[in-house]
C-alpha atoms as a PDB file:
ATOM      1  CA  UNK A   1      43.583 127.644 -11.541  1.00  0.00           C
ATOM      2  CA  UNK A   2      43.535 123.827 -12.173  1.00  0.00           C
ATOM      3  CA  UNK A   3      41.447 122.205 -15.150  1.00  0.00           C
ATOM      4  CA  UNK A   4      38.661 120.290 -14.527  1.00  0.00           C
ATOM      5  CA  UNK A   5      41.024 117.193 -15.827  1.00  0.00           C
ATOM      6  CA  UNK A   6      43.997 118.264 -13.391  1.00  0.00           C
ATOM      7  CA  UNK A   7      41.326 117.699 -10.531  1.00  0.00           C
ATOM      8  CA  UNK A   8      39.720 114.506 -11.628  1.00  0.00           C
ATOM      9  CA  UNK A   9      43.253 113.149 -11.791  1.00  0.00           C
ATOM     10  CA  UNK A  10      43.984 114.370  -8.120  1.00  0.00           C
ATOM     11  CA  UNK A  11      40.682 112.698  -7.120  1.00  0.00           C
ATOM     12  CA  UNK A  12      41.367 109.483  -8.738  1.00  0.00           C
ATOM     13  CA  UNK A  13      44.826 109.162  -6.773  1.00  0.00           C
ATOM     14  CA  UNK A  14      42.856 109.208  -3.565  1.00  0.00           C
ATOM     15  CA  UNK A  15      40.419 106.816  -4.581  1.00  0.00           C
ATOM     16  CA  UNK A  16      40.529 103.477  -3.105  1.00  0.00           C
ATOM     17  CA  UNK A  17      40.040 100.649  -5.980  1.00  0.00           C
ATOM     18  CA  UNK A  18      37.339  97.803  -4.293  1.00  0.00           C
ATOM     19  CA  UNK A  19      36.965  94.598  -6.131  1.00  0.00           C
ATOM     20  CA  UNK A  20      33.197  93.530  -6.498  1.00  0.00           C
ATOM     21  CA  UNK A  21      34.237  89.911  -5.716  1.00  0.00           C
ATOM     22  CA  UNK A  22      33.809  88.512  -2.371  1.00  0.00           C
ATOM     23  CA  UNK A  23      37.527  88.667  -0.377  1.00  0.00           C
ATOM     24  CA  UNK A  24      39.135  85.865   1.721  1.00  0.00           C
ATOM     25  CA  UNK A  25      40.915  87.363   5.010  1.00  0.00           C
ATOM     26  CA  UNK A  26      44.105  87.993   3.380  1.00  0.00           C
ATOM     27  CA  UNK A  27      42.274  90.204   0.877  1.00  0.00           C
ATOM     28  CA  UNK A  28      40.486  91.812   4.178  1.00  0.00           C
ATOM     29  CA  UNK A  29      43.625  92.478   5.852  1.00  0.00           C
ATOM     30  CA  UNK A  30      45.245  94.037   2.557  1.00  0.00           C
ATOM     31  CA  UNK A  31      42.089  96.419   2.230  1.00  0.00           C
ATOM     32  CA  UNK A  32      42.196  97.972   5.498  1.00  0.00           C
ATOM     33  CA  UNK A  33      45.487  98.047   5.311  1.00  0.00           C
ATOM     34  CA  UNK A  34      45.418 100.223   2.273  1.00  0.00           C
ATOM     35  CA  UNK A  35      42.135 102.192   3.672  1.00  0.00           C
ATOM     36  CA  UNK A  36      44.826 103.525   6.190  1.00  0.00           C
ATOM     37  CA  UNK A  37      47.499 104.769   3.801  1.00  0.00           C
ATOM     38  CA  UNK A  38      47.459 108.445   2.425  1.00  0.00           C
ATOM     39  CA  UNK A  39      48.529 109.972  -0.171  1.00  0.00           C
ATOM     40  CA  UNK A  40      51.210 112.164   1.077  1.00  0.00           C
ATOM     41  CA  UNK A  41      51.839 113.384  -2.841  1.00  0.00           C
ATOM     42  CA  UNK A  42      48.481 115.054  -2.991  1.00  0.00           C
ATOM     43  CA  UNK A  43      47.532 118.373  -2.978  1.00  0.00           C
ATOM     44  CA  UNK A  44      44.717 118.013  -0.746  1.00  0.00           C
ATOM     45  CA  UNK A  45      45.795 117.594   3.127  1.00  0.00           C
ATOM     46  CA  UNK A  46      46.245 114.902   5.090  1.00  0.00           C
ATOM     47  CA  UNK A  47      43.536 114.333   7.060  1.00  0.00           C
ATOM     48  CA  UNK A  48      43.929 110.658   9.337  1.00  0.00           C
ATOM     49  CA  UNK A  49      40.734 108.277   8.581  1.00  0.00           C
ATOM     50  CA  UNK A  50      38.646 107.176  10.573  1.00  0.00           C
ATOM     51  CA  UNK A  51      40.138 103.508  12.611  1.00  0.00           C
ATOM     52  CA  UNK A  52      43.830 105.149  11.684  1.00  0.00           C
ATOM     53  CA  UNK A  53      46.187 104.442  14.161  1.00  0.00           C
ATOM     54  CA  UNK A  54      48.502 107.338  14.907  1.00  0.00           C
ATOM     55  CA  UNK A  55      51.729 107.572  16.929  1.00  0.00           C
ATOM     56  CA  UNK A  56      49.939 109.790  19.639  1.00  0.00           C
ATOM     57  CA  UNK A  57      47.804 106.598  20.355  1.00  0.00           C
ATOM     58  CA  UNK A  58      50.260 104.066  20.918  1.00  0.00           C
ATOM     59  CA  UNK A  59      51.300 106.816  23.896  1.00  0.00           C
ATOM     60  CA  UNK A  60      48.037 107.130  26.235  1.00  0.00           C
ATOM     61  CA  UNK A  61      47.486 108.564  29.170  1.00  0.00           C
ATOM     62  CA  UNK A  62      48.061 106.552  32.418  1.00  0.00           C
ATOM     63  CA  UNK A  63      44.951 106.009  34.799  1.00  0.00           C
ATOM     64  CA  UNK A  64      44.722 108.371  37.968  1.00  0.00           C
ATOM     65  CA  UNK A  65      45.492 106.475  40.904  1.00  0.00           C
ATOM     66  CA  UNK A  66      42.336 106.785  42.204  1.00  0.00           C
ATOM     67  CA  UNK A  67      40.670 104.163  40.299  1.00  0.00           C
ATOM     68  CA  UNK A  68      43.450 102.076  39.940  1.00  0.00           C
ATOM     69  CA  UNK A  69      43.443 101.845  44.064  1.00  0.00           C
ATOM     70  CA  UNK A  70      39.622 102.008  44.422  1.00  0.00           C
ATOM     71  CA  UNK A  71      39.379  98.125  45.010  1.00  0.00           C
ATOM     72  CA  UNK A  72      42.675  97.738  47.301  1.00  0.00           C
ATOM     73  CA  UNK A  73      42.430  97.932  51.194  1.00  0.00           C
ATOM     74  CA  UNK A  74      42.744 101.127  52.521  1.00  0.00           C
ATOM     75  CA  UNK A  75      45.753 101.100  55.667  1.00  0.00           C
ATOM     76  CA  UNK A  76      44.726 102.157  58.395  1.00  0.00           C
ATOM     77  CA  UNK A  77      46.989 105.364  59.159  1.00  0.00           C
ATOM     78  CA  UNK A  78      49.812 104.622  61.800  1.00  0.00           C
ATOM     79  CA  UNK A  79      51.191 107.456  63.910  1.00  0.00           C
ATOM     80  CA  UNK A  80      49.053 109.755  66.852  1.00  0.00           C
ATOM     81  CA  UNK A  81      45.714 108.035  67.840  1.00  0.00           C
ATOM     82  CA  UNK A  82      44.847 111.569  69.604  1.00  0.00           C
ATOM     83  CA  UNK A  83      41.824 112.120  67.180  1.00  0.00           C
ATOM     84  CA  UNK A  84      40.283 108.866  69.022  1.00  0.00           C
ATOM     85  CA  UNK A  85      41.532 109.830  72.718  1.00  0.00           C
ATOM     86  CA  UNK A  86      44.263 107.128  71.718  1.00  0.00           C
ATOM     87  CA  UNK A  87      41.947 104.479  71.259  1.00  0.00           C
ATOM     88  CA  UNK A  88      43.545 101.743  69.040  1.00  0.00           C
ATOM     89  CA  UNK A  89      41.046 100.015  66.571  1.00  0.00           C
ATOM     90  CA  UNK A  90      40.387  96.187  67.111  1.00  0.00           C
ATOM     91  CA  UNK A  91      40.986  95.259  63.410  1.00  0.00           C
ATOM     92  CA  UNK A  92      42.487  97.662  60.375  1.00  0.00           C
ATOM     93  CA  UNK A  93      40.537  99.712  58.781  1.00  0.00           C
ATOM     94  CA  UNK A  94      39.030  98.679  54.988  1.00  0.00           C
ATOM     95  CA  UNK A  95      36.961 100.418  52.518  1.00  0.00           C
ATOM     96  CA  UNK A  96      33.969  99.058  52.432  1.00  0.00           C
ATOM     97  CA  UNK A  97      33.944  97.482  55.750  1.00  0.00           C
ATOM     98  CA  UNK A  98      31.694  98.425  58.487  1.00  0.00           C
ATOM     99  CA  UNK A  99      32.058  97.988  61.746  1.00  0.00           C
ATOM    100  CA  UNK A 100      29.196  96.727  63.348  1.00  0.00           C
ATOM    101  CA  UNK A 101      27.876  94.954  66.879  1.00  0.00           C
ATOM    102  CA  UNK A 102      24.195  93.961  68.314  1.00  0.00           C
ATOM    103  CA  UNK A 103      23.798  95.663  71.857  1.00  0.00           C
ATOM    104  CA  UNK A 104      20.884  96.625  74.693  1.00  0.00           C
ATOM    105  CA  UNK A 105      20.515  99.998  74.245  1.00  0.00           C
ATOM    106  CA  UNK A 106      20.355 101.562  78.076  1.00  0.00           C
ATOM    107  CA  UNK A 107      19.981 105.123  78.750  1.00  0.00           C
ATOM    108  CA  UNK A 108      21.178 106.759  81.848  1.00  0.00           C
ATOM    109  CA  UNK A 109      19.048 109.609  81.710  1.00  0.00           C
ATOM    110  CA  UNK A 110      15.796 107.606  81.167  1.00  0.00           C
ATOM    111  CA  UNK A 111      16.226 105.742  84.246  1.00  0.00           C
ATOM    112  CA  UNK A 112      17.688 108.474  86.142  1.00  0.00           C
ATOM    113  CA  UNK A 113      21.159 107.307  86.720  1.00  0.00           C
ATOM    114  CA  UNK A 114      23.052 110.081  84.888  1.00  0.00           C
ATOM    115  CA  UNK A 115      23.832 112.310  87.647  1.00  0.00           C
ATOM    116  CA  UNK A 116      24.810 109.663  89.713  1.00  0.00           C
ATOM    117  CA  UNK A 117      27.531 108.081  87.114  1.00  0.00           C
ATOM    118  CA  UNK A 118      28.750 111.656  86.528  1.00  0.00           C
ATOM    119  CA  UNK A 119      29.302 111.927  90.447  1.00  0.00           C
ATOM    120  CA  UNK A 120      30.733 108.397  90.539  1.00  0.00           C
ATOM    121  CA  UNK A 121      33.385 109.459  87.964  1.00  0.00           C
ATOM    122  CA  UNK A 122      34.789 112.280  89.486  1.00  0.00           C
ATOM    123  CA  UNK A 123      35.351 110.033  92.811  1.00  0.00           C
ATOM    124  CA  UNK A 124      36.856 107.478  90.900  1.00  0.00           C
ATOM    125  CA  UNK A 125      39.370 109.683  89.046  1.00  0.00           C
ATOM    126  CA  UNK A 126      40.432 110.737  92.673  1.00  0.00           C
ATOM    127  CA  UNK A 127      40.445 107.293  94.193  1.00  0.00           C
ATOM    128  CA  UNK A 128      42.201 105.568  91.091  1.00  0.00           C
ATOM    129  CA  UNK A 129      44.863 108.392  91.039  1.00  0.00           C
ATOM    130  CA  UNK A 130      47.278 107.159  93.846  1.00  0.00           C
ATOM    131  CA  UNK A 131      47.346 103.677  91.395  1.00  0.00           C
ATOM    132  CA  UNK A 132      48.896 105.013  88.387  1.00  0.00           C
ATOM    133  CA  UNK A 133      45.770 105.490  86.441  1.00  0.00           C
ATOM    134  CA  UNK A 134      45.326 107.834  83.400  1.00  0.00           C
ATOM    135  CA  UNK A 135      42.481 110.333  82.294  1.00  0.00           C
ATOM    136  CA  UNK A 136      39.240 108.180  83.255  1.00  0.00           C
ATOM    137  CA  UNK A 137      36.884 109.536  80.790  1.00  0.00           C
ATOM    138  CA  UNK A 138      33.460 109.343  81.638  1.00  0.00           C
ATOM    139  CA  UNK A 139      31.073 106.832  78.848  1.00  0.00           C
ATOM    140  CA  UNK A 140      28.772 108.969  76.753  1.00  0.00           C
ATOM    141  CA  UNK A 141      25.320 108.897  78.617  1.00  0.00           C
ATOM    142  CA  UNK A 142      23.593 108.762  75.229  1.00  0.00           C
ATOM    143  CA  UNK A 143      25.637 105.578  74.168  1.00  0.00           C
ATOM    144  CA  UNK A 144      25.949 102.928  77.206  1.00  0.00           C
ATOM    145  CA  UNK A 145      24.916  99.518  75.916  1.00  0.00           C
ATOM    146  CA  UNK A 146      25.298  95.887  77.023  1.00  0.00           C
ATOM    147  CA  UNK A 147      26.632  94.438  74.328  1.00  0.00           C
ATOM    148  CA  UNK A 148      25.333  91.444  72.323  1.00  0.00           C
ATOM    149  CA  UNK A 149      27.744  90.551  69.822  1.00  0.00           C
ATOM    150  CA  UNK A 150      31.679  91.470  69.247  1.00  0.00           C
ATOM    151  CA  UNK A 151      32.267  94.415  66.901  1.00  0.00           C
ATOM    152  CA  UNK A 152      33.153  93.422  63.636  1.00  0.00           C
ATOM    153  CA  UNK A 153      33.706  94.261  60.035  1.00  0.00           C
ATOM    154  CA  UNK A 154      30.757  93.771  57.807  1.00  0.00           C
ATOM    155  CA  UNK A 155      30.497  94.520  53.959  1.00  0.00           C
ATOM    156  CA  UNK A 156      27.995  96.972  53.051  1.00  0.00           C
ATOM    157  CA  UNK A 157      25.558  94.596  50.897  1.00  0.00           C
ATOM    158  CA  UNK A 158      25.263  92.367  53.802  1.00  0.00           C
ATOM    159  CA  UNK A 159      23.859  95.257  56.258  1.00  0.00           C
ATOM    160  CA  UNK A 160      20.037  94.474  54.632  1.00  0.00           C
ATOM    161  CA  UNK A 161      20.585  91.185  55.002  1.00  0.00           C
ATOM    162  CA  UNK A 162      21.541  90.658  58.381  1.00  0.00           C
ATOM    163  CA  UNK A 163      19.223  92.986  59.265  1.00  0.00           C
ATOM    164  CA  UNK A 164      16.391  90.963  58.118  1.00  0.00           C
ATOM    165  CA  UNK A 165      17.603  87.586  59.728  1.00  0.00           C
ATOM    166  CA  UNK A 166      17.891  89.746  62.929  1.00  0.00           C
ATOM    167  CA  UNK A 167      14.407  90.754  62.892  1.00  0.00           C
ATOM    168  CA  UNK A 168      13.681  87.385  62.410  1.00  0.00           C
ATOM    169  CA  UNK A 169      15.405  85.570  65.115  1.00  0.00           C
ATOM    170  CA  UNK A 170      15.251  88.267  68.070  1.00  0.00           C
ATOM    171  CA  UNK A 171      11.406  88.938  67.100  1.00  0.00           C
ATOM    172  CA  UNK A 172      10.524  85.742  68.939  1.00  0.00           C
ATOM    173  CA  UNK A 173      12.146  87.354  71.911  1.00  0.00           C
ATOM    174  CA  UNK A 174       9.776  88.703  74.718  1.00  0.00           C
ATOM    175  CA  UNK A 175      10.504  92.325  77.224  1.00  0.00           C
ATOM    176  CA  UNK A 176      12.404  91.734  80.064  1.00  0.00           C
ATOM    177  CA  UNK A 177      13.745  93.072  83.395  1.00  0.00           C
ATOM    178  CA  UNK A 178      17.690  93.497  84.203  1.00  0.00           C
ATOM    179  CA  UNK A 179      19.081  95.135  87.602  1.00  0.00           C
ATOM    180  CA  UNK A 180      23.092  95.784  88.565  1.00  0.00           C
ATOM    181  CA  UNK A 181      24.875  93.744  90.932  1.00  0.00           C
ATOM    182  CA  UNK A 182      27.552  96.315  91.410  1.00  0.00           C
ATOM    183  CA  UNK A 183      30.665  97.513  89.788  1.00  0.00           C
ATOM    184  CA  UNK A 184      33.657  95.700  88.002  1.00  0.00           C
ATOM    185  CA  UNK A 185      36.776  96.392  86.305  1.00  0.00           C
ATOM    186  CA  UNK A 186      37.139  94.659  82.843  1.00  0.00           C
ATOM    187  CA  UNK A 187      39.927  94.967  79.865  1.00  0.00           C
ATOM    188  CA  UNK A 188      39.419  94.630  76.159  1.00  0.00           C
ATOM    189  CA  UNK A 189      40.863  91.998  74.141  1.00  0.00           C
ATOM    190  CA  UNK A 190      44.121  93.667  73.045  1.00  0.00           C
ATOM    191  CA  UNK A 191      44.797  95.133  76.761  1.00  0.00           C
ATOM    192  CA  UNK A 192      44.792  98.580  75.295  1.00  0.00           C
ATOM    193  CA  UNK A 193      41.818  99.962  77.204  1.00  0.00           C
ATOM    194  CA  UNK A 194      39.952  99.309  80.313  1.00  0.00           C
ATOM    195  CA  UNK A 195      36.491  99.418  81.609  1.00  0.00           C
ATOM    196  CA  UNK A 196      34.740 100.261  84.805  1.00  0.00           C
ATOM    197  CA  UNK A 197      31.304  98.828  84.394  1.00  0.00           C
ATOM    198  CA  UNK A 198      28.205  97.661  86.493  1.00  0.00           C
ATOM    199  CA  UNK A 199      27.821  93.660  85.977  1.00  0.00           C
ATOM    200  CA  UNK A 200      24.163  92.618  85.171  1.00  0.00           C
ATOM    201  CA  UNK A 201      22.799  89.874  87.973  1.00  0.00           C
ATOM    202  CA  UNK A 202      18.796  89.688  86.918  1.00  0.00           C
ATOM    203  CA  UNK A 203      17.966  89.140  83.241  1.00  0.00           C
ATOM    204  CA  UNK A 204      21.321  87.014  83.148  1.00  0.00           C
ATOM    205  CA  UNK A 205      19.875  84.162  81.304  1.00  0.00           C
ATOM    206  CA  UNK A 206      17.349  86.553  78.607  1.00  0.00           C
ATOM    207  CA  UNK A 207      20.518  87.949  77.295  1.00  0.00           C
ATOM    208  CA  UNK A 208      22.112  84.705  77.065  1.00  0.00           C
ATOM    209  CA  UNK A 209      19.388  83.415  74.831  1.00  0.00           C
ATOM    210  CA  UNK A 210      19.802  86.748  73.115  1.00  0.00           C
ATOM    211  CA  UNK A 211      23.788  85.941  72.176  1.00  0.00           C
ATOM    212  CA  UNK A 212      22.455  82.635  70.835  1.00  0.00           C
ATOM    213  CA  UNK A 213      20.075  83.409  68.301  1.00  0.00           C
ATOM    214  CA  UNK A 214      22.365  86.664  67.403  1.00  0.00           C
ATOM    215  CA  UNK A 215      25.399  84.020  67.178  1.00  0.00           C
ATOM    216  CA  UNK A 216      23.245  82.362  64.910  1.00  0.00           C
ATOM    217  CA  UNK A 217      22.318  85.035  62.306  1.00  0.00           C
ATOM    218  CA  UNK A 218      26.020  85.822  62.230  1.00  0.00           C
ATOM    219  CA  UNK A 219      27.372  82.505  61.421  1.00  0.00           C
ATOM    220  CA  UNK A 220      25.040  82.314  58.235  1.00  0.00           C
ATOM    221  CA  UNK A 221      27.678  85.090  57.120  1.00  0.00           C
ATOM    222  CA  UNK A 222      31.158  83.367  58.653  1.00  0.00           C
ATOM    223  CA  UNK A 223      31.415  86.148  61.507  1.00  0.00           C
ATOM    224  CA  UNK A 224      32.787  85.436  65.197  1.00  0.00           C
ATOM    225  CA  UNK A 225      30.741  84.361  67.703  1.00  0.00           C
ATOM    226  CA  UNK A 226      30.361  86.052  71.106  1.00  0.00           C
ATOM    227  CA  UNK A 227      32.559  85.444  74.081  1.00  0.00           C
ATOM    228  CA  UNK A 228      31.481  81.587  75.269  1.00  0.00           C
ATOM    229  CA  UNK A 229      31.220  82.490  78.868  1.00  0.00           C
ATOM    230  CA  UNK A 230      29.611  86.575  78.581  1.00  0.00           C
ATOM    231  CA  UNK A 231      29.943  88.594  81.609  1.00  0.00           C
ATOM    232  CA  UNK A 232      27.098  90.992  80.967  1.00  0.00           C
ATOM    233  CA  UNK A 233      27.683  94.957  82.155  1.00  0.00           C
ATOM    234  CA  UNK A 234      27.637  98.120  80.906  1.00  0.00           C
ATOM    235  CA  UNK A 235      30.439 100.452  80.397  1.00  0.00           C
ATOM    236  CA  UNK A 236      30.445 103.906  82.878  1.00  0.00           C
ATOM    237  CA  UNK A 237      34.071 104.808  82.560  1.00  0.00           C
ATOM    238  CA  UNK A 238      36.866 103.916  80.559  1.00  0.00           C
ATOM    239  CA  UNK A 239      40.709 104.850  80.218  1.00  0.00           C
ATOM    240  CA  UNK A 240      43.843 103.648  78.299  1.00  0.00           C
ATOM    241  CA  UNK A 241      46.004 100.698  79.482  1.00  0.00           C
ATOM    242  CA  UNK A 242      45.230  97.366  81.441  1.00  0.00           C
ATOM    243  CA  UNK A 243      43.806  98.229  84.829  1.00  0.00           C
ATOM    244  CA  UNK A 244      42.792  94.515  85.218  1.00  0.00           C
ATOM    245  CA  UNK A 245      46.425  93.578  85.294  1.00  0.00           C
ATOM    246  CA  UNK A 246      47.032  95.955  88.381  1.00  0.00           C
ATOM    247  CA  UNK A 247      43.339  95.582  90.318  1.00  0.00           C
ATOM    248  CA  UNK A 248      44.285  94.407  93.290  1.00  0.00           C
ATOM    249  CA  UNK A 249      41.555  93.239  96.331  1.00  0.00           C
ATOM    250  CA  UNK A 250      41.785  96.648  97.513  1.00  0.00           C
ATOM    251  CA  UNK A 251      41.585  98.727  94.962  1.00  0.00           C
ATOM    252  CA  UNK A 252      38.112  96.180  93.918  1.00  0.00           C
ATOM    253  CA  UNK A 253      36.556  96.697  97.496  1.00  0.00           C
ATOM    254  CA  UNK A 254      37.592 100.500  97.058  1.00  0.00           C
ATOM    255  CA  UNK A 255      35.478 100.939  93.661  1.00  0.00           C
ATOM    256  CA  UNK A 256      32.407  98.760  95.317  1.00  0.00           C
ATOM    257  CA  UNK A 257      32.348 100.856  98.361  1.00  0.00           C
ATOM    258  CA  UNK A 258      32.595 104.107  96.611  1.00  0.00           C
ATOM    259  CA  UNK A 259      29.363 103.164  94.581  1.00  0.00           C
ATOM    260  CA  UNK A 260      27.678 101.947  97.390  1.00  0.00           C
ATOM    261  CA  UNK A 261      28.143 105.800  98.863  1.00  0.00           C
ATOM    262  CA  UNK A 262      27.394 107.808  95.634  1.00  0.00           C
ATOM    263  CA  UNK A 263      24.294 105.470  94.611  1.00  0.00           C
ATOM    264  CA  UNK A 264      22.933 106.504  98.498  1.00  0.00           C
ATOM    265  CA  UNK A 265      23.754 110.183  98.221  1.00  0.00           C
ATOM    266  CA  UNK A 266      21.618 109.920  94.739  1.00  0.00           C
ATOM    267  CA  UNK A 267      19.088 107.521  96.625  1.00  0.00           C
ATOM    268  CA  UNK A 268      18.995 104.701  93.850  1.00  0.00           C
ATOM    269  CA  UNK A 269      18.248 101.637  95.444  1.00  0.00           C
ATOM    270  CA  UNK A 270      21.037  98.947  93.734  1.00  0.00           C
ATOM    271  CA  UNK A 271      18.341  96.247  93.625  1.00  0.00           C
ATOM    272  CA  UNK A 272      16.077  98.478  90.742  1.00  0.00           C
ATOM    273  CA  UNK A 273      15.006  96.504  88.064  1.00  0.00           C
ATOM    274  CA  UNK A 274      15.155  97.678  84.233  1.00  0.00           C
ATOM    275  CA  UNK A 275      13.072  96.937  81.357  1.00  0.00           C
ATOM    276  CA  UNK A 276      14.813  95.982  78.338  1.00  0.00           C
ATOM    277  CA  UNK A 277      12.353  96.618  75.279  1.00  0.00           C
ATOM    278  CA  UNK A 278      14.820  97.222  72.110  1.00  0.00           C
ATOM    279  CA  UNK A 279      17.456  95.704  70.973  1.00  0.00           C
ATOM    280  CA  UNK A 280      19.867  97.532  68.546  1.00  0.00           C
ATOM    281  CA  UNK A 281      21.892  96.449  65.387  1.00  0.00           C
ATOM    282  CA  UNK A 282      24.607  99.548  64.489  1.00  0.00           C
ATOM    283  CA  UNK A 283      26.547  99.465  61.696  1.00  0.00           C
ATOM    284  CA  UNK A 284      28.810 102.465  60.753  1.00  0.00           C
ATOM    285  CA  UNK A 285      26.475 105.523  60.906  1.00  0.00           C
ATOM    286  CA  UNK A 286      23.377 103.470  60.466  1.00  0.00           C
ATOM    287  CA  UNK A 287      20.999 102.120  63.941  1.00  0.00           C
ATOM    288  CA  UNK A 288      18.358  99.792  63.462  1.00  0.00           C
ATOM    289  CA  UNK A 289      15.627  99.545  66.485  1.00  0.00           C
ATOM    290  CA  UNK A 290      14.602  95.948  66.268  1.00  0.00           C
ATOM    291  CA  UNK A 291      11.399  96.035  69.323  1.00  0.00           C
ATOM    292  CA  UNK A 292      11.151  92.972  71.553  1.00  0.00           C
ATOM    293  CA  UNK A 293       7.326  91.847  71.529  1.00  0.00           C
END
């Protein structure tokens, strides 16, 4: 074995000499500098101390792409449309966006008008067949709305927000009564899908004041503004392409008259007033009931 001298001498060759005196940085940078070194003579091992720098840390490992994408739009995926029944979105999908409109909520089934749509659909997808007309899918009874606003992309830290100056500015807002003129074709903006819808005649002017004070809230957070001139209706049927485009006189007085008959099969009297009591705010997954007073 080594003497007790052999060892201290080994220790003292690892032992880093520090000055009592007070050092200037260029006496810092020489002392860690030399608190880095070892002593590759020794017998002991060599063991990296702590702050070393070795060359497996100038190499490190690159950041999954997940995070370094997490704050970059998400692309809306291009290709088949046939999990949406080729419905085309009206602006690309982001993460983080959600897409979100102010409607009249307006169920079929509470005021009895279910069965009659469903019959008026299957009439209509014979009558509209002879005009070059695709599947006409009936609307979800559960869903038919009169809408209030467009649909657009919100962030998500705006949804409380908006919610609260909603509450604020349709709270004022009393009950009222709507009835149906009859039906009408109408197109979306980007002429990928059309409409057959019954146009609202009484409670005209409530909704109008509606779209103002919703207009309102939404400029506060630089969103677009309802159509200037709204043409009130809900949505019964719907089907891919621009319908509007080929509507002739005909086919118009055709889809009037064949409401007129299914409305008096199903006795509903086309002058029956509704009353509108809630309005609704949906955004993504997420449905706020805001009550009229």
């Amino acid at each position: 074995g080594k003497s007790p001298y052999s060892v201290r001498q080994m220790a003292a060759g690892n032992l880093v000499d520090y000055s009592s005196s007070s050092c200037d940085s260029a006496d810092e940078e020489e002392h860690v500098s030399s608190c880095k070194k070892i002593c590759i003579n020794s017998v002991a091992p060599c063991v990296p101390l702590v702050g070393s720098i070795t060359p497996a840390d100038k190499e490190r490992l690159p950041l999954p792409d997940a995070i370094l994408n997490m704050f970059q739009a998400e692309e809306e995926p291009r290709g088949n449309h046939g999990d949406h029944g080729g419905r085309v979105r009206s602006f690309p999908h982001m993460r983080g966006n959600w897409p979100s409109f102010v409607h009249v909520p307006f169920s079929l089934e509470e005021h009895d008008l279910a069965s009659c749509i469903v019959s008026y659909h299957q009439s209509l997808c014979t009558l509209l067949l002879p005009h070059g007309v695709g599947t006409l899918h009936m609307a979800d009874p559960l869903r038919v709305h009169i809408s209030l606003s467009r649909t657009l992309p919100i962030r998500h830290h705006w949804i409380e927000p908006l919610v609260c100056s909603l509450k604020n500015c349709i709270g004022g807002h009393k009950r009222f009564i709507i009835s149906f003129s009859g039906p009408e074709v109408y197109c979306n903006d980007e002429k990928t899908r059309s409409f057959i819808g019954l146009k609202v005649s009484k409670g005209h002017n409530k909704l109008c004041a509606l779209v103002r004070d919703v207009d309102e809230c939404f400029s506060k957070f630089g969103l677009q503004p309802f159509y200037k001139d709204p043409v009130f209706h809900i949505s019964v049927c719907w089907c891919l392409g621009d319908i509007l485009s080929m509507k002739s006189e005909s086919l118009q007085t055709a889809i009037e008259e064949e409401w007129r008959t299914v409305t008096s099969e199903h006795k509903i009297d086309q002058s029956d007033c509704y009353e509108i009591i809630d309005i609704g705010y949906k955004t993504g997954n997420k449905l706020f009931t805001l009550t009229l007073s």
